[in-house]
C-alpha atoms as a PDB file:
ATOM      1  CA  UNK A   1      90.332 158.195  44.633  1.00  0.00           C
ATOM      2  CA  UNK A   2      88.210 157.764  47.476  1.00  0.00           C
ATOM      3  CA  UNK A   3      86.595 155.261  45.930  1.00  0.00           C
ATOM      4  CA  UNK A   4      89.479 153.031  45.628  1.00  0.00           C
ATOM      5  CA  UNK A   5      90.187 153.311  48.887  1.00  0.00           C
ATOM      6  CA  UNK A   6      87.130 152.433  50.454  1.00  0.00           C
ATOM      7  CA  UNK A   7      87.713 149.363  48.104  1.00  0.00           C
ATOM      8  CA  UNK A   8      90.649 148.876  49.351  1.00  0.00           C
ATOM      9  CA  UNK A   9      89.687 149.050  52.712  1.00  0.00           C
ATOM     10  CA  UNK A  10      86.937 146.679  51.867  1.00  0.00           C
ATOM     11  CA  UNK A  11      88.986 144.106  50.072  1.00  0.00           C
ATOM     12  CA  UNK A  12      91.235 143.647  53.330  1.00  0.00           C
ATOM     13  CA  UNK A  13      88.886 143.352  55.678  1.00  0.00           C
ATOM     14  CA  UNK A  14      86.971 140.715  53.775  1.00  0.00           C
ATOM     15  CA  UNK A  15      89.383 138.668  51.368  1.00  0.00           C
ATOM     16  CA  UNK A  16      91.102 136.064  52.680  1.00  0.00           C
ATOM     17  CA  UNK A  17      95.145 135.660  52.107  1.00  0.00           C
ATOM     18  CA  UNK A  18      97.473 133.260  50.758  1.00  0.00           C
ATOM     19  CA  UNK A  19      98.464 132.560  54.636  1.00  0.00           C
ATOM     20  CA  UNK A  20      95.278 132.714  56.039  1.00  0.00           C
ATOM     21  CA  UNK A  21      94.219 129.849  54.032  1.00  0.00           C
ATOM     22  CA  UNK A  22      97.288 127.742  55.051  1.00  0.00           C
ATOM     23  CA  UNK A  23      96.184 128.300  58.821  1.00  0.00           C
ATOM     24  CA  UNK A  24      92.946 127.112  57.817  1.00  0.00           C
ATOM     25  CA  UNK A  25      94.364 123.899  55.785  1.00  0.00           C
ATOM     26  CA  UNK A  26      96.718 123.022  58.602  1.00  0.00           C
ATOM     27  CA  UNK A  27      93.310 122.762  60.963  1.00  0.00           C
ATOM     28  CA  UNK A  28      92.050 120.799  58.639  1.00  0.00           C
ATOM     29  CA  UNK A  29      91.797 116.841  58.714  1.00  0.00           C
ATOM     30  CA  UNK A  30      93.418 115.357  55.588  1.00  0.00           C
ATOM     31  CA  UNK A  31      92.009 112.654  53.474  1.00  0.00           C
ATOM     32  CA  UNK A  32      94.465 110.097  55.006  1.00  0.00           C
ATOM     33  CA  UNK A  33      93.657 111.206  58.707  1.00  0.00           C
ATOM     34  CA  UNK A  34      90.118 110.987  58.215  1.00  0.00           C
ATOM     35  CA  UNK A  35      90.582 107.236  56.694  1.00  0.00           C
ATOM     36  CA  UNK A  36      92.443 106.157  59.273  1.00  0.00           C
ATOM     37  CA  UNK A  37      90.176 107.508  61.932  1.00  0.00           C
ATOM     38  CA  UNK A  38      87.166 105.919  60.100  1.00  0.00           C
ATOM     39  CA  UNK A  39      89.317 102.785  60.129  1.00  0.00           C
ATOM     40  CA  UNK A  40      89.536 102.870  63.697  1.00  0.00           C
ATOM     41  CA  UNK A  41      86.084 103.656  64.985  1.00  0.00           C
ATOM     42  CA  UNK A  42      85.260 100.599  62.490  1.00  0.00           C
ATOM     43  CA  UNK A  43      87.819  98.270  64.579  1.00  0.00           C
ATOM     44  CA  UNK A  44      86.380  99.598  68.000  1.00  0.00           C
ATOM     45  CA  UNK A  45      82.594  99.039  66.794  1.00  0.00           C
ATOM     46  CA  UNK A  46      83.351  95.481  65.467  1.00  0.00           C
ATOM     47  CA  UNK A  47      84.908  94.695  68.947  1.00  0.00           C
ATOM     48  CA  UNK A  48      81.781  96.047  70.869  1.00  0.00           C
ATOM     49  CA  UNK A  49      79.570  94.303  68.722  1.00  0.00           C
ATOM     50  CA  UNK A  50      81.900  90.974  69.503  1.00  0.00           C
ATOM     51  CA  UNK A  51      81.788  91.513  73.112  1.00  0.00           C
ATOM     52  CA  UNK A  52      77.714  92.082  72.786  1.00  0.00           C
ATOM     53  CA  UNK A  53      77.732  88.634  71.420  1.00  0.00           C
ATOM     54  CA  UNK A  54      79.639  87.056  73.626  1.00  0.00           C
ATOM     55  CA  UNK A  55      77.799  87.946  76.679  1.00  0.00           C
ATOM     56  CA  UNK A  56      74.944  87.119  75.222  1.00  0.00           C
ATOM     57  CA  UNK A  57      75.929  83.532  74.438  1.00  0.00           C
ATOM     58  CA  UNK A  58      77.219  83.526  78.209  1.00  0.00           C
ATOM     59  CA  UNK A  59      73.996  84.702  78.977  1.00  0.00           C
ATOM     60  CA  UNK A  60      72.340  82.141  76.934  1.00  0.00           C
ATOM     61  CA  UNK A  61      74.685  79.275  78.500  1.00  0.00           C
ATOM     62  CA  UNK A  62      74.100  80.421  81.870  1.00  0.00           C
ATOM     63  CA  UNK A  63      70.262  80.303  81.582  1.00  0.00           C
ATOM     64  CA  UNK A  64      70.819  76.535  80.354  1.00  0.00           C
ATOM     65  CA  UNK A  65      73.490  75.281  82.793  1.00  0.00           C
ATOM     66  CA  UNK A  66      71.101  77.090  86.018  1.00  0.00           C
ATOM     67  CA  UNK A  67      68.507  74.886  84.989  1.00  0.00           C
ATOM     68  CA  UNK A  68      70.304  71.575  84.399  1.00  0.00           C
ATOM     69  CA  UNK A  69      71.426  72.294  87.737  1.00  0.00           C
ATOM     70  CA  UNK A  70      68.502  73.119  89.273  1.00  0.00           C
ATOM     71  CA  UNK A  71      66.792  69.746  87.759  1.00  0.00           C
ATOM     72  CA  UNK A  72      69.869  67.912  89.262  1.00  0.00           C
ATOM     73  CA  UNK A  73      69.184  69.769  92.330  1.00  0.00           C
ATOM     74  CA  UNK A  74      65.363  67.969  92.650  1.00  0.00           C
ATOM     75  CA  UNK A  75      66.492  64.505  91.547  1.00  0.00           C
ATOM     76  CA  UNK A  76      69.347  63.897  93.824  1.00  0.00           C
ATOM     77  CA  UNK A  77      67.749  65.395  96.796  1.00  0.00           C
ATOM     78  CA  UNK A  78      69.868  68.568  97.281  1.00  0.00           C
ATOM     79  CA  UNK A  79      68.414  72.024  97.971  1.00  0.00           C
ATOM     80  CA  UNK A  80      69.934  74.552  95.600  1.00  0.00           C
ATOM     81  CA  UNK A  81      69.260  78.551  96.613  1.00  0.00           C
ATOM     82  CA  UNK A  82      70.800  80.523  93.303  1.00  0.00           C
END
């Protein structure tokens, strides 16, 4: 008898119940939450990688236009500082 009891005693402390496991679930990201967070990180990394463009292309356009101003600077006689 003692025996079943200790397995008893055993069994509760380490089995997990029906309503432990629905604590658990509820915690729990489902497949459709995870999608649409993947979803979003996707959006937000295709806008940074946009934006990194972009300023580089500005970057690229500034670089040009500084030194066709710079050359127009020297040939009509004006003294550009940047």
């Amino acid at each position: 008898m003692n025996e079943f009891k200790t397995l008893r005693d055993f069994l509760r402390k380490n089995m997990v119940t029906k309503q432990d496991l629905e604590e658990l679930r509820s915690e729990v990201a489902t497949k459709e939450e995870l999608r649409v967070l993947t979803k979003t990180i996707d959006g937000l990394v295709k806008m940074v990688k946009d934006f990194y463009q972009e300023v580089t292309m500005m970057s690229v356009r500034m670089t040009r236009m500084e030194a066709w101003i710079q050359k127009a600077a020297n040939k009509i006689g004006v003294e550009y500082k940047p």
